[in-house]
C-alpha atoms as a PDB file:
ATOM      1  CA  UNK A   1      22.495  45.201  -5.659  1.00  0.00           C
ATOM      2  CA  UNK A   2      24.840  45.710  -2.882  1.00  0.00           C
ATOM      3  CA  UNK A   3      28.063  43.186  -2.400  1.00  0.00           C
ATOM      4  CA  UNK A   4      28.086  42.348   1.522  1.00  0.00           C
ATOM      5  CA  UNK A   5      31.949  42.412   2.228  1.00  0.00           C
ATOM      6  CA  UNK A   6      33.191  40.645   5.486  1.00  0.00           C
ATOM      7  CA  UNK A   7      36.652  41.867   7.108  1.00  0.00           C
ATOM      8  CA  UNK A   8      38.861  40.102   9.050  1.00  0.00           C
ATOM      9  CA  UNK A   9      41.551  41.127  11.531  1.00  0.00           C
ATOM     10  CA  UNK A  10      45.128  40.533   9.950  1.00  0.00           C
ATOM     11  CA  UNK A  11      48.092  41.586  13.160  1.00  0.00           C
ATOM     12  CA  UNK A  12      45.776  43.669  14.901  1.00  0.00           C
ATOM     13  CA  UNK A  13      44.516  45.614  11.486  1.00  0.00           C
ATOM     14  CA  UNK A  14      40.603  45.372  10.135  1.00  0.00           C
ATOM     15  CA  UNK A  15      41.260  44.649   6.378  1.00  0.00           C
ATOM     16  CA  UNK A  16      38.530  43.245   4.016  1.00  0.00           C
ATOM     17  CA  UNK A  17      38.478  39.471   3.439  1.00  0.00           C
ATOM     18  CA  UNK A  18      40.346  38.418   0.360  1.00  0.00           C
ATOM     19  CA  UNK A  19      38.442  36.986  -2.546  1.00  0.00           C
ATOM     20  CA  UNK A  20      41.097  33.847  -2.517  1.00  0.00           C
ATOM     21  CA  UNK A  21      40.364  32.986   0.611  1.00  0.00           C
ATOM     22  CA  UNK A  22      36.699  32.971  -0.205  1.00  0.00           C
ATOM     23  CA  UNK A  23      37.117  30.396  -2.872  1.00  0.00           C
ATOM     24  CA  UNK A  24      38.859  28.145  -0.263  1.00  0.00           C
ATOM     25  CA  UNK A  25      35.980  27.761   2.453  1.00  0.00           C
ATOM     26  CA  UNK A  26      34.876  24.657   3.606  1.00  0.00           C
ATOM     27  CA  UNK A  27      32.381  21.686   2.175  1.00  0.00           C
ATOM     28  CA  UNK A  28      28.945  23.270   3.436  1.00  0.00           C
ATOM     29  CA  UNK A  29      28.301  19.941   4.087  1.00  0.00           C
ATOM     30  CA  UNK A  30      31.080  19.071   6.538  1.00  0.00           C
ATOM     31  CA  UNK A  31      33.254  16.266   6.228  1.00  0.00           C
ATOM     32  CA  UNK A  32      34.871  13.499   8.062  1.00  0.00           C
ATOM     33  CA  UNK A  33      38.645  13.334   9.008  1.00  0.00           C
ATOM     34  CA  UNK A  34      40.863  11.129   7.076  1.00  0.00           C
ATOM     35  CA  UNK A  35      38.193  10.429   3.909  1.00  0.00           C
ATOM     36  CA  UNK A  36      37.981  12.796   0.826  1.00  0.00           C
ATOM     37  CA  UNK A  37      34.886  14.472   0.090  1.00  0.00           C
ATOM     38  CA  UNK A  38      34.327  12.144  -3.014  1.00  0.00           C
ATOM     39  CA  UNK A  39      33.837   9.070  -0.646  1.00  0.00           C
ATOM     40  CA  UNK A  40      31.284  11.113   1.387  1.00  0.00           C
ATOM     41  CA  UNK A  41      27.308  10.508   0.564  1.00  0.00           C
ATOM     42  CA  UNK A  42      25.837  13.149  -1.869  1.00  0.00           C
ATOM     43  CA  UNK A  43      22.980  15.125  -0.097  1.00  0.00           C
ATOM     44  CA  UNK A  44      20.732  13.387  -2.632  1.00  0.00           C
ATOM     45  CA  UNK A  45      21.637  10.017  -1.195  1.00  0.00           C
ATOM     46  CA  UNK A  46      21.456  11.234   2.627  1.00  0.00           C
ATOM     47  CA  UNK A  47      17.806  12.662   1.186  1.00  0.00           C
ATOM     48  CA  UNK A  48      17.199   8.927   0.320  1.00  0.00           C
ATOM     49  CA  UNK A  49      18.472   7.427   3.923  1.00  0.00           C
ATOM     50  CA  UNK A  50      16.316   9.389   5.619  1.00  0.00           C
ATOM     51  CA  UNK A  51      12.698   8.893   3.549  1.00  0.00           C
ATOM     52  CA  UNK A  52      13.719   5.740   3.660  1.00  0.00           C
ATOM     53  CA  UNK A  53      14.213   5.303   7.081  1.00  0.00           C
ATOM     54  CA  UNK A  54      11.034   6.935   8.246  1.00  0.00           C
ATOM     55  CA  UNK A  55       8.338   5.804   5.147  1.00  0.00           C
ATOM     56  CA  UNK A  56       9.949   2.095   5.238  1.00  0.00           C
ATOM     57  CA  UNK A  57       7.449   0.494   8.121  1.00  0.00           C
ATOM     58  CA  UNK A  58       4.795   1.984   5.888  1.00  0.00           C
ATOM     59  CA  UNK A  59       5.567   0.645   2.838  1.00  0.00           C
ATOM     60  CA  UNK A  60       6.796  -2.405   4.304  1.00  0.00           C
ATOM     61  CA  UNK A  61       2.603  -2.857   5.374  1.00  0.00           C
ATOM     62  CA  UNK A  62       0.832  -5.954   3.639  1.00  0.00           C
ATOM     63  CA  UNK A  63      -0.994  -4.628   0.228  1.00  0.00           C
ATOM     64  CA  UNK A  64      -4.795  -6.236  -0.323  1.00  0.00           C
ATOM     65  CA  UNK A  65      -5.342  -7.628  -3.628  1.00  0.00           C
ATOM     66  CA  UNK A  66      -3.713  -9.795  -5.785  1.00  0.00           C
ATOM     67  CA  UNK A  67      -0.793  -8.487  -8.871  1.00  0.00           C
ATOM     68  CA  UNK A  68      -1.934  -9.906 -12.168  1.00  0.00           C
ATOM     69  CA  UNK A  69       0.376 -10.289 -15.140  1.00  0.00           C
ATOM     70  CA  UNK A  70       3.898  -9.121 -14.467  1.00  0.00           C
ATOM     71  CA  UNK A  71       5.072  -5.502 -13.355  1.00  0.00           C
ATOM     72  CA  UNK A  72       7.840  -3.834 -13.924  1.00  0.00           C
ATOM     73  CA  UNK A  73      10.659  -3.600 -11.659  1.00  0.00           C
ATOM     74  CA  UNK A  74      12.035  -0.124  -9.786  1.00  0.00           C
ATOM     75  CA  UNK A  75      15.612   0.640  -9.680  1.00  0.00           C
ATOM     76  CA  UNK A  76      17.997   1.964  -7.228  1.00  0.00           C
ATOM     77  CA  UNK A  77      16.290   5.368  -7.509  1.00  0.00           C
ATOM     78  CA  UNK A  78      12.522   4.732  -7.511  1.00  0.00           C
ATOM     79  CA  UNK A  79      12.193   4.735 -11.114  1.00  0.00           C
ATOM     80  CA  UNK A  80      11.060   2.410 -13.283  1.00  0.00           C
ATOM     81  CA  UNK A  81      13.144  -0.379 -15.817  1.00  0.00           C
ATOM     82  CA  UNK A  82      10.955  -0.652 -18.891  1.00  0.00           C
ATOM     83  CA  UNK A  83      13.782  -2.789 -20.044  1.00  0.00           C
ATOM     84  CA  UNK A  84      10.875  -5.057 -22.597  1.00  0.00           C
ATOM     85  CA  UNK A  85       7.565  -3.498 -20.913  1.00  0.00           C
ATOM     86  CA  UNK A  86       7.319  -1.172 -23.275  1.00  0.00           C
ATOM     87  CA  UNK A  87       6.929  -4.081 -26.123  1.00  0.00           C
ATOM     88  CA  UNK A  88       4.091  -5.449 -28.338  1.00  0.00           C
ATOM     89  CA  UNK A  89       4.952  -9.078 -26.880  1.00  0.00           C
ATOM     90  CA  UNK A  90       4.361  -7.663 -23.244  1.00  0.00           C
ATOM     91  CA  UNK A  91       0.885  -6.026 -24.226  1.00  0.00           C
ATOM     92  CA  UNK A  92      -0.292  -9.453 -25.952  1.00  0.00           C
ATOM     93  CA  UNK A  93       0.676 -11.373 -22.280  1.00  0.00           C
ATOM     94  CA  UNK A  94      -0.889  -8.889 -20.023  1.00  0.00           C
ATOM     95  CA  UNK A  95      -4.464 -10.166 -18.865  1.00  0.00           C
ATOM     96  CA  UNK A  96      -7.459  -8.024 -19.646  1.00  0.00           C
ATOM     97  CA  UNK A  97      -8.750  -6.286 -16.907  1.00  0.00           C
ATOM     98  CA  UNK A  98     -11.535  -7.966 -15.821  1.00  0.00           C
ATOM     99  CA  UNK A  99     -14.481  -5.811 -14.013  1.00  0.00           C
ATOM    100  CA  UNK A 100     -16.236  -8.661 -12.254  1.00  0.00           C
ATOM    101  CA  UNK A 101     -13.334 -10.307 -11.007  1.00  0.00           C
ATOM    102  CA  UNK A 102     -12.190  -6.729  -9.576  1.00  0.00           C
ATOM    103  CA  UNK A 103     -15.845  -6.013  -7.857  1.00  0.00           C
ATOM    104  CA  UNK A 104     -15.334  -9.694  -6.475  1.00  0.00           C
ATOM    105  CA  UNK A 105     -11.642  -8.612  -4.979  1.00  0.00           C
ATOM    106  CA  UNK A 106     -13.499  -5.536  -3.324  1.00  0.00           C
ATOM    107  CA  UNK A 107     -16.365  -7.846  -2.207  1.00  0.00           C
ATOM    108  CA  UNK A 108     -13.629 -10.069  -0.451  1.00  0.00           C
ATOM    109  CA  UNK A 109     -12.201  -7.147   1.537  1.00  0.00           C
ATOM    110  CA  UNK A 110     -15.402  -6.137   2.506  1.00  0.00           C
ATOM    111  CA  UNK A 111     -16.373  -9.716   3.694  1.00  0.00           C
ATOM    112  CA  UNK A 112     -12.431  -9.762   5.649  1.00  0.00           C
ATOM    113  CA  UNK A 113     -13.206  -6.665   7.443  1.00  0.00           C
ATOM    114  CA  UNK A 114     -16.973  -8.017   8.299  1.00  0.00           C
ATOM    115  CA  UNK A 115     -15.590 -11.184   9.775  1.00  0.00           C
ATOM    116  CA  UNK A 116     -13.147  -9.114  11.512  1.00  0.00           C
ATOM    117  CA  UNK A 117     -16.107  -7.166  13.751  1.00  0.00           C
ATOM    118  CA  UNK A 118     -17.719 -10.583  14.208  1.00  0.00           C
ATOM    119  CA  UNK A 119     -14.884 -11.777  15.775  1.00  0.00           C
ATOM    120  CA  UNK A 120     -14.487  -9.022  17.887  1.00  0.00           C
ATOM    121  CA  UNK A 121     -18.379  -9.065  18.671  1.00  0.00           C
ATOM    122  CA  UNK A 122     -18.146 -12.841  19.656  1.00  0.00           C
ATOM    123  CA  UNK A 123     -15.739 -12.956  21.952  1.00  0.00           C
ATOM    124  CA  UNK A 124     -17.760 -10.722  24.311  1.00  0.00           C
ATOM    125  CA  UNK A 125     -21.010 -13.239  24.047  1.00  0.00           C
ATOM    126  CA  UNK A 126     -21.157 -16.601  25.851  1.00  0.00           C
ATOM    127  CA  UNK A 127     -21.082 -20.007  23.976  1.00  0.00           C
ATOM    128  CA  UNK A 128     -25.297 -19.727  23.716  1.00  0.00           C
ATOM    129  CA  UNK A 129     -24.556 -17.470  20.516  1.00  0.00           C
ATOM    130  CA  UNK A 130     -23.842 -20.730  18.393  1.00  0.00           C
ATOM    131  CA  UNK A 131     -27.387 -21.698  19.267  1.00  0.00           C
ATOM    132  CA  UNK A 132     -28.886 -18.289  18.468  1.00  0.00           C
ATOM    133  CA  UNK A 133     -27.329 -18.061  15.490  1.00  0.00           C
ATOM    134  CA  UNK A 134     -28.649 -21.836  14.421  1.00  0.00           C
ATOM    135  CA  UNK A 135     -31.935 -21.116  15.467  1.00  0.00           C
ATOM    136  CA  UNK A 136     -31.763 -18.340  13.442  1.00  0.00           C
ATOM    137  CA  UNK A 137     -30.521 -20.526  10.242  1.00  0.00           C
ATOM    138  CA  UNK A 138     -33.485 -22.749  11.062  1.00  0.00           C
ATOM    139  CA  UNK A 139     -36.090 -20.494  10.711  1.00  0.00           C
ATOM    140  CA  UNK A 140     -36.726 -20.965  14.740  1.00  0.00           C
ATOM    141  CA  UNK A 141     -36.751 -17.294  15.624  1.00  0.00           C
ATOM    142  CA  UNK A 142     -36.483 -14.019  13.795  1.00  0.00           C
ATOM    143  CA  UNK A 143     -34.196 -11.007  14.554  1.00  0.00           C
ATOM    144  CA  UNK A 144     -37.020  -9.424  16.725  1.00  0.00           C
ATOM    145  CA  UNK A 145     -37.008 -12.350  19.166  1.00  0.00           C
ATOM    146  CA  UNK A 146     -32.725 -11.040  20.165  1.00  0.00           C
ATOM    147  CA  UNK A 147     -32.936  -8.465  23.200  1.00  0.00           C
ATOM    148  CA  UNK A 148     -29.293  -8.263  23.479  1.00  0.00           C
ATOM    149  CA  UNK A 149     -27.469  -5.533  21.788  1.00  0.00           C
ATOM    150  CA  UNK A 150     -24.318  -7.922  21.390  1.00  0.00           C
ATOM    151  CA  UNK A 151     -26.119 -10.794  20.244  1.00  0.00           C
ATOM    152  CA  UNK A 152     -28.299  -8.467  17.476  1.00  0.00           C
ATOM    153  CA  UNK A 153     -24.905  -7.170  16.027  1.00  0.00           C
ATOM    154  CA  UNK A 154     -23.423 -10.491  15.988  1.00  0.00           C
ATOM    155  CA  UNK A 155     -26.332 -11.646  14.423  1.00  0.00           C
ATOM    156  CA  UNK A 156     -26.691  -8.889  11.971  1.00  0.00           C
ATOM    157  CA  UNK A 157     -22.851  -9.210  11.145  1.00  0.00           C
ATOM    158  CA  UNK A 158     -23.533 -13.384  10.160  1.00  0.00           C
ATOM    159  CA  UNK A 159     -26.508 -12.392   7.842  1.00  0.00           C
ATOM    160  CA  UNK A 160     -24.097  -9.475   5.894  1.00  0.00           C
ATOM    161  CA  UNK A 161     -21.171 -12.238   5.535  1.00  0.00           C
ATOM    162  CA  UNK A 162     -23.541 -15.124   4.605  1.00  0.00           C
ATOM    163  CA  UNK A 163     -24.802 -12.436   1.403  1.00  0.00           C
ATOM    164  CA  UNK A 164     -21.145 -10.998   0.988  1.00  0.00           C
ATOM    165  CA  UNK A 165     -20.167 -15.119   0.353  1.00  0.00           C
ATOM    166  CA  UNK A 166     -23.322 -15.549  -1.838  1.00  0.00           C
ATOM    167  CA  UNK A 167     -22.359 -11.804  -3.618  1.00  0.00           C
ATOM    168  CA  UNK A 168     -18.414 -13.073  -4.688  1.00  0.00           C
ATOM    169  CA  UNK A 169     -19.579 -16.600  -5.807  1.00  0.00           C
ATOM    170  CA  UNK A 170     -21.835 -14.903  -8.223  1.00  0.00           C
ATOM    171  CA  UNK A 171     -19.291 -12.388  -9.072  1.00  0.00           C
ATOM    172  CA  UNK A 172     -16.578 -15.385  -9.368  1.00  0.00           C
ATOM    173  CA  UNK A 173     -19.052 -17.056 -11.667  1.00  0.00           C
ATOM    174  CA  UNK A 174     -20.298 -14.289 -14.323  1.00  0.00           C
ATOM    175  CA  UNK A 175     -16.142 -13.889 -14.622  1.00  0.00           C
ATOM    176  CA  UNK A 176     -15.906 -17.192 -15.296  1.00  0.00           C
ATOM    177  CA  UNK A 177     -18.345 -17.494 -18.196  1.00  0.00           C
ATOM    178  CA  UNK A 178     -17.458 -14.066 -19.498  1.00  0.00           C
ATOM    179  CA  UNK A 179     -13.470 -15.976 -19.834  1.00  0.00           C
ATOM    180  CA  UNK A 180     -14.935 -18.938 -21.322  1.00  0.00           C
ATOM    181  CA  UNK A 181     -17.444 -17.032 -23.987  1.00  0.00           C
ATOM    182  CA  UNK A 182     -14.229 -15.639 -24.824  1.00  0.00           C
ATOM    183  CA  UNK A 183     -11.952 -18.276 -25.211  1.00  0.00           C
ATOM    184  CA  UNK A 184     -15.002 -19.874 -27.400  1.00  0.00           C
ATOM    185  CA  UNK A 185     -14.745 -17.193 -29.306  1.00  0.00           C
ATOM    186  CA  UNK A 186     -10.856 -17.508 -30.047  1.00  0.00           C
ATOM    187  CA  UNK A 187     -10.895 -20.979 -30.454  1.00  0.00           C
ATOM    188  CA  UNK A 188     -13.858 -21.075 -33.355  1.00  0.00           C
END
């Protein structure tokens, strides 16, 4: 392993650099005039600024879903506080996860995002679609009676909500009477 030694000039003589004067470089960091290094930021905490800074408009975007029970909170560093999480008496009032009411949740998304697209496909159609799509209720015409390409995806978008709709109230209902053959059970 070779030892890189750096010289300096000392009154006009080349003389290798002292090991003392090594020891007394500067803060590879830099520093500010008139505050002590102490008062500076750590490079951890500048590390922190800066994800921060750029990763905060995306995680400041809306979540989907709804939080059941309570969560933990995160400290100052991104970590957790158990603080009494970790306890029997949080397990016991922490909901069961319920499958039916989390297929109805993704249902609901589904059915936002569909109404979405109609909106977007209605605004290019005049105000005959409302008949259209009440003849269409009625029983008056069928989906091969639509020429236009606007008015068949508009169309085609109101008959996916309509069984999205139908879809979560049967979801929202086999949830329900799964909760209350359960709560029979406890209470008997």
């Amino acid at each position: 392993m070779e030892q890189e030694t750096n010289f300096v000039v000392v009154d006009g003589v080349v003389v290798p650099e002292s090991a003392l004067r090594r020891a007394e470089r500067e803060n590879p960091y830099g520093s500010v005039p008139g505050l002590d290094d102490e008062e500076l930021a750590t490079p951890e905490e500048l590390e922190r600024q800066v994800m921060r800074e750029e990763w905060g408009p995306v995680l400041a975007l809306p979540v989907n879903g709804r939080r059941r029970g309570t969560t933990p909170g995160v400290d100052e560093s991104g970590g957790i506080e158990w603080g009494a999480y970790g306890t029997v008496d949080f397990e016991r009032t922490m909901p069961e996860f319920d499958k039916m009411r989390y297929k109805a949740d993704r249902v609901r998304e589904e059915l936002r995002n569909v109404l979405i697209m109609f909106s977007t496909v209605k605004d290019r159609l005049p105000k005959a679609k409302y008949k259209v799509l009440k003849y269409l209720r009625m029983g008056l015409i069928e989906l091969e009676h639509i020429a236009s390409v606007d008015m068949l995806a508009l169309v085609r978008l109101h008959l996916r909500a309509l069984r999205l709709q139908k879809k979560i109230v049967g979801l929202e209902k086999a949830s329900w009477s799964k909760s209350r053959k359960v709560l029979a059970e406890l209470l008997t």
